[in-house]
C-alpha atoms as a PDB file:
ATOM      1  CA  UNK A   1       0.000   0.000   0.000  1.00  0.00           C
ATOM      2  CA  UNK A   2       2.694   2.425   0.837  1.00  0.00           C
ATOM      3  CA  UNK A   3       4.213   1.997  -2.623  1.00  0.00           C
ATOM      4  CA  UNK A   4       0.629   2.980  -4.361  1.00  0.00           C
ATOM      5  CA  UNK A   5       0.710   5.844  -1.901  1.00  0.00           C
ATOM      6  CA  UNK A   6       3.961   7.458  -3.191  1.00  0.00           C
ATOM      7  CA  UNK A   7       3.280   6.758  -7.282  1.00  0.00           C
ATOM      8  CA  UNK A   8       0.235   8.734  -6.853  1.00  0.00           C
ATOM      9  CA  UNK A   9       2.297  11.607  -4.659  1.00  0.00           C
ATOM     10  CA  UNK A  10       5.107  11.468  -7.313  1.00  0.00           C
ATOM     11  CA  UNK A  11       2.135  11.551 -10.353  1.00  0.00           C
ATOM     12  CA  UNK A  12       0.806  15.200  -7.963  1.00  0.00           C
ATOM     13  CA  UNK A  13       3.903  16.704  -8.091  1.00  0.00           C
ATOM     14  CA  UNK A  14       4.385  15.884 -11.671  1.00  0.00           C
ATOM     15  CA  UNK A  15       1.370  17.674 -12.754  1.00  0.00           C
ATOM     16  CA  UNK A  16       0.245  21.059 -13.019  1.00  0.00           C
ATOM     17  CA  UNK A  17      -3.423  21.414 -12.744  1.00  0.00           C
ATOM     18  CA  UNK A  18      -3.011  24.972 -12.907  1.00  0.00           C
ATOM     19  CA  UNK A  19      -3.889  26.510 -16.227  1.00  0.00           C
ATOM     20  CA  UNK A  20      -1.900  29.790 -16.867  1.00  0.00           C
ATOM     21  CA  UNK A  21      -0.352  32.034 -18.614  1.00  0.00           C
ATOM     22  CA  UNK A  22       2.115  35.136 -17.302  1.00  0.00           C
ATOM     23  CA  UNK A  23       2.866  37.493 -19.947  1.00  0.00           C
ATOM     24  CA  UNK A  24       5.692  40.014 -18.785  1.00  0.00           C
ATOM     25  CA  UNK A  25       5.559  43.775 -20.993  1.00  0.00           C
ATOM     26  CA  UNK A  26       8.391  45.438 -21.273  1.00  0.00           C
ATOM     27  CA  UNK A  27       8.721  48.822 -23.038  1.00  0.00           C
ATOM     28  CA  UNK A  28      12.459  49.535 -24.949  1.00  0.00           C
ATOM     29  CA  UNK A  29      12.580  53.449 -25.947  1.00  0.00           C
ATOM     30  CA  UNK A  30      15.446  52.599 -27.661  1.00  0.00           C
ATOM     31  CA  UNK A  31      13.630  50.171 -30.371  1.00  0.00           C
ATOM     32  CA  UNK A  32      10.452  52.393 -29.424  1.00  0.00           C
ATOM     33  CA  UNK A  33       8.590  48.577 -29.156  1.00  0.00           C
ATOM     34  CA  UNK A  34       6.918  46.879 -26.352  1.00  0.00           C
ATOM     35  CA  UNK A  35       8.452  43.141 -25.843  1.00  0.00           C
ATOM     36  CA  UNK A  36       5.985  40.414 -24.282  1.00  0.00           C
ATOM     37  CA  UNK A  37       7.734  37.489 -23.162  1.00  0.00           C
ATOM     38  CA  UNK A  38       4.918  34.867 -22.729  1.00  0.00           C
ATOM     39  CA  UNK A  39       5.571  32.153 -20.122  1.00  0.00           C
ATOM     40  CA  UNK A  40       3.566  28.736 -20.623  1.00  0.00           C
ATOM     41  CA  UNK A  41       3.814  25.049 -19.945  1.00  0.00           C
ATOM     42  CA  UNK A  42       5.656  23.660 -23.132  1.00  0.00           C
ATOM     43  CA  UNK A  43       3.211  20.250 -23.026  1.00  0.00           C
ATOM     44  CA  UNK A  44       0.322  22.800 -23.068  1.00  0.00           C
ATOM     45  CA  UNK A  45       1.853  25.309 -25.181  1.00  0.00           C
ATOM     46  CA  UNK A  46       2.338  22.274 -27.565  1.00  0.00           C
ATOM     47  CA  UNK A  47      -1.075  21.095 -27.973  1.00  0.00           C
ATOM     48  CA  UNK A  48      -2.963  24.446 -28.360  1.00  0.00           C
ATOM     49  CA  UNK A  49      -0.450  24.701 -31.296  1.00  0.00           C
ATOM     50  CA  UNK A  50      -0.759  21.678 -32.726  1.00  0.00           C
ATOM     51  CA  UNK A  51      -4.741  22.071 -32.428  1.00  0.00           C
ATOM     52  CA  UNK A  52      -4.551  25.622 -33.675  1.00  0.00           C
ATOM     53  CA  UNK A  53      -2.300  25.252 -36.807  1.00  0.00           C
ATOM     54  CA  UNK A  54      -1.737  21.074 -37.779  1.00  0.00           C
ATOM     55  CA  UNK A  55       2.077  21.274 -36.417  1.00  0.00           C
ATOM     56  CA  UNK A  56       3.540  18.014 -35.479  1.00  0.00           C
ATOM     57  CA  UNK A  57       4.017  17.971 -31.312  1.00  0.00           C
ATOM     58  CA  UNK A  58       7.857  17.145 -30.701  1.00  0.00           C
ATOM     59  CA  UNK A  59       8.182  13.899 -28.269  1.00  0.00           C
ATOM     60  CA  UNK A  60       9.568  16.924 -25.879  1.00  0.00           C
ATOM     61  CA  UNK A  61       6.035  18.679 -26.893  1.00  0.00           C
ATOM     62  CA  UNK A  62       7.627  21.370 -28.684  1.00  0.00           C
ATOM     63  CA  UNK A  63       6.122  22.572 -31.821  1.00  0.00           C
ATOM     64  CA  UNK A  64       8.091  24.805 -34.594  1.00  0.00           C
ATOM     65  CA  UNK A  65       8.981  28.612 -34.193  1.00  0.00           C
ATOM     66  CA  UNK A  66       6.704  29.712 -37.235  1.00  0.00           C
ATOM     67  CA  UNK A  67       3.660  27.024 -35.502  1.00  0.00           C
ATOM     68  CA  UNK A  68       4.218  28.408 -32.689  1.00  0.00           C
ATOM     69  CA  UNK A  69       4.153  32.470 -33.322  1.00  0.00           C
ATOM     70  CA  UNK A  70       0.784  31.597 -35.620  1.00  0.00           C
ATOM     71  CA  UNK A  71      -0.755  30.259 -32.189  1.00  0.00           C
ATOM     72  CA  UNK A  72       0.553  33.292 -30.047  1.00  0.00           C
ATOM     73  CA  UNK A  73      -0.489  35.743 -33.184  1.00  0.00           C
ATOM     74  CA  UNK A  74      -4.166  34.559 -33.359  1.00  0.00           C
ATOM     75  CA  UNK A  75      -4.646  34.878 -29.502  1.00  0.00           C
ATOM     76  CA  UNK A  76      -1.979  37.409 -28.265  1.00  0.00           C
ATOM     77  CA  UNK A  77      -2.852  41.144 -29.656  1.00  0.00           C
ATOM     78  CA  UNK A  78      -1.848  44.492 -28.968  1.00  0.00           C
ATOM     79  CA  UNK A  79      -3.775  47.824 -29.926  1.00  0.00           C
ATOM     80  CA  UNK A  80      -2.756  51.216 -29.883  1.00  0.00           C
ATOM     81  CA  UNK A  81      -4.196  54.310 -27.862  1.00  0.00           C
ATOM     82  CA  UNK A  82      -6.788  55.210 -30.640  1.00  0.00           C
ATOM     83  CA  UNK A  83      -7.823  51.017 -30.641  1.00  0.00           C
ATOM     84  CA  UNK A  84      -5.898  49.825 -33.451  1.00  0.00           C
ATOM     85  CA  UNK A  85      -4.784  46.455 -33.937  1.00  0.00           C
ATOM     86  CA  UNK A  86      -0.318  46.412 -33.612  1.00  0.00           C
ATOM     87  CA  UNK A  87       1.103  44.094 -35.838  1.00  0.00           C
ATOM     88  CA  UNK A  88       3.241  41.281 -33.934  1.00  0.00           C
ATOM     89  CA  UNK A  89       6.932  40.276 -34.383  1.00  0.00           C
ATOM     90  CA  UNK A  90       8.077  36.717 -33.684  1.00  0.00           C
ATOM     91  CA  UNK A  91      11.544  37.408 -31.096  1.00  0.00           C
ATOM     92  CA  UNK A  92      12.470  34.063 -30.396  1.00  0.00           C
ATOM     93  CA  UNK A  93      11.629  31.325 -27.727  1.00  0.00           C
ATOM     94  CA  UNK A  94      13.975  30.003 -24.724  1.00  0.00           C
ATOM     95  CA  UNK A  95      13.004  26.355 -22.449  1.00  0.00           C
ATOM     96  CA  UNK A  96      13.687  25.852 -18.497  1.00  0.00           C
ATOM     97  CA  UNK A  97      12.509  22.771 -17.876  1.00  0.00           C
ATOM     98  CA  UNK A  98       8.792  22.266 -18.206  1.00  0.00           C
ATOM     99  CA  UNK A  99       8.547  25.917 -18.972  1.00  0.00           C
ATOM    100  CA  UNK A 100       8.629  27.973 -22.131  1.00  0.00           C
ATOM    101  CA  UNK A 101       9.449  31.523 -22.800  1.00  0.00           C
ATOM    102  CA  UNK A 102       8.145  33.014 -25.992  1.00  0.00           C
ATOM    103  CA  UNK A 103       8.777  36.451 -26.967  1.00  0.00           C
ATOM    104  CA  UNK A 104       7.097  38.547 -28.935  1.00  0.00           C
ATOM    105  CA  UNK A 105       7.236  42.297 -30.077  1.00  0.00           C
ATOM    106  CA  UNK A 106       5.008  44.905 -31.584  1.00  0.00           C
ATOM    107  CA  UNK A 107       6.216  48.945 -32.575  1.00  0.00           C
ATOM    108  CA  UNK A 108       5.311  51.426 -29.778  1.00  0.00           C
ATOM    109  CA  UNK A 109       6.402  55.068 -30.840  1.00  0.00           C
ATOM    110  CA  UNK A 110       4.000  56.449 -28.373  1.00  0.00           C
ATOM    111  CA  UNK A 111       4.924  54.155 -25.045  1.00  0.00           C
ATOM    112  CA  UNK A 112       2.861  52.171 -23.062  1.00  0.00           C
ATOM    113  CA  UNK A 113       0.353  54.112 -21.340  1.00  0.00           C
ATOM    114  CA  UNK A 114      -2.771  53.863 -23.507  1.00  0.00           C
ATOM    115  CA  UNK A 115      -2.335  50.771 -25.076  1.00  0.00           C
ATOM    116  CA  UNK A 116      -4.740  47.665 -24.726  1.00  0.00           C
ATOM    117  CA  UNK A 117      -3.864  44.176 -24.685  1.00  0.00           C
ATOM    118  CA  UNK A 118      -5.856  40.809 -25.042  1.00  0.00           C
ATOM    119  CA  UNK A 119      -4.600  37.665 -24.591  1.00  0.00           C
ATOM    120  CA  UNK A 120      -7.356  34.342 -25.102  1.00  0.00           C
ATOM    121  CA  UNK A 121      -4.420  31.674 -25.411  1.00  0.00           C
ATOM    122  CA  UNK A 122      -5.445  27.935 -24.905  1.00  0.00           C
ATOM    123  CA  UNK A 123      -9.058  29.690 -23.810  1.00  0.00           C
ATOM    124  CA  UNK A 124     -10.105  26.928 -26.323  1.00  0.00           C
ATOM    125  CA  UNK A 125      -7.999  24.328 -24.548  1.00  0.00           C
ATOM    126  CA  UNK A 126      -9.030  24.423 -21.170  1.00  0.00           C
ATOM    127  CA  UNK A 127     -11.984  25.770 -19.715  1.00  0.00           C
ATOM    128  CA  UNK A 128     -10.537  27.253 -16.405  1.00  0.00           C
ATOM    129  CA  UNK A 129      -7.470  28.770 -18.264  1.00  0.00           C
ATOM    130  CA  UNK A 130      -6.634  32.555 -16.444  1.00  0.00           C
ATOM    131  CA  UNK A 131      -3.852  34.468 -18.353  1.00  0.00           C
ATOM    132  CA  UNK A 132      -1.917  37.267 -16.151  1.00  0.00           C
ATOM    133  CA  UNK A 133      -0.211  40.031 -18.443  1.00  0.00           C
ATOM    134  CA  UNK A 134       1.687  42.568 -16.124  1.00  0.00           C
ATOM    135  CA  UNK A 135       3.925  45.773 -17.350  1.00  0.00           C
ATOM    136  CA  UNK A 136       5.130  48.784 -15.298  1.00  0.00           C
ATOM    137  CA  UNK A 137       4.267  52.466 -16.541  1.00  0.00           C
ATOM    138  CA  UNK A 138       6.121  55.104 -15.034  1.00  0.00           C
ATOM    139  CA  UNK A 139       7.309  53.329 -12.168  1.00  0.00           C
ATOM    140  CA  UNK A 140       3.868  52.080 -10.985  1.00  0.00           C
ATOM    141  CA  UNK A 141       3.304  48.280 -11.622  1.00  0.00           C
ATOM    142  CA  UNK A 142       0.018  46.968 -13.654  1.00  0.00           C
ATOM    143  CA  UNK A 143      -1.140  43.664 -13.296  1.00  0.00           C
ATOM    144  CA  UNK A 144      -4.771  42.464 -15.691  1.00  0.00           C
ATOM    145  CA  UNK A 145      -6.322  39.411 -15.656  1.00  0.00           C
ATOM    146  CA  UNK A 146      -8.042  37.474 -18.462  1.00  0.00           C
ATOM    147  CA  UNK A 147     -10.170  34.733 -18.360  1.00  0.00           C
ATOM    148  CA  UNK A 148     -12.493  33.264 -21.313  1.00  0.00           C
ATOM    149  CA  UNK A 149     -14.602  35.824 -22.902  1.00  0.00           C
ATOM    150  CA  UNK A 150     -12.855  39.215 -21.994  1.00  0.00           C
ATOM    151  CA  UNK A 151     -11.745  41.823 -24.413  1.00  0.00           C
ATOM    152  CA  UNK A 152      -9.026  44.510 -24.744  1.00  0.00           C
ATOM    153  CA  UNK A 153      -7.803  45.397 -21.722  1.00  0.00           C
ATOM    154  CA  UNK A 154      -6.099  49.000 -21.128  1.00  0.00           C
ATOM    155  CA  UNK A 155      -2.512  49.069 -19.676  1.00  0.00           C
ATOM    156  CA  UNK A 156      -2.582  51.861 -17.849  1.00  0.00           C
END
């Protein structure tokens, strides 16, 4: 019995019944573009892809770059003060473990403070899925919250 006990412990600690996403913004007045570096679980990350766009799933569950910034593209968006959609830039993607880092970028001339952002990703994958996006404006940090069925949400 005490074997049975610590297979199920050790299949707990595997898992992660948590369903998130933390999306760190970070504004560069040098490029004049805000960076988002997504964080997600890679075996998640890997089958929203996969559902989303047809990629082949990696035995490690990665999917390709260009799979993978379709995904984050369809679900991740930025708008600018007056509402408008910003075009996204793949900037690469870095692993720790069970965890991936994707980055993406979009043009910012203005800063910040007025823009919107909306981020729906695996909303179709899981049903209690809650996304976190923070950023810091002028010292003071933001933190939103998205869950399935919200819209554009202001930074500042």
């Amino acid at each position: 019995m005490a074997g049975l006990c610590a297979v199920a412990t050790a299949r707990v600690v595997t898992a992660h019944p948590l369903h998130t996403t933390l999306t760190e913004l970070r504004y560069d007045s040098g490029q004049r573009a805000v960076y988002a570096m997504i964080r997600v679980f890679v075996d998640d990350f890997g089958t929203a892809v996969s559902r989303h766009t047809g990629a082949k799933v990696a035995a490690d569950h990665t999917v390709p770059a260009a799979a993978a910034f379709k995904y984050v593209a369809s679900a991740f968006h930025v708008a600018n003060r007056d509402g408008k959609h910003i075009p996204l830039n793949w900037c690469g993607e870095r692993r720790m473990g069970e965890v991936l880092f994707v980055c993406v970028r979009a043009p910012a001339p203005r800063g910040l403070r007025g823009m919107a952002v909306r981020n729906s990703l695996m909303f179709d994958l899981f049903s209690d899925q809650v996304n976190i996006v923070k950023g810091t404006i002028d010292g003071r940090k933001r933190s939103l919250l998205f869950t399935r069925g919200d819209r554009f949400k202001r930074i500042s």
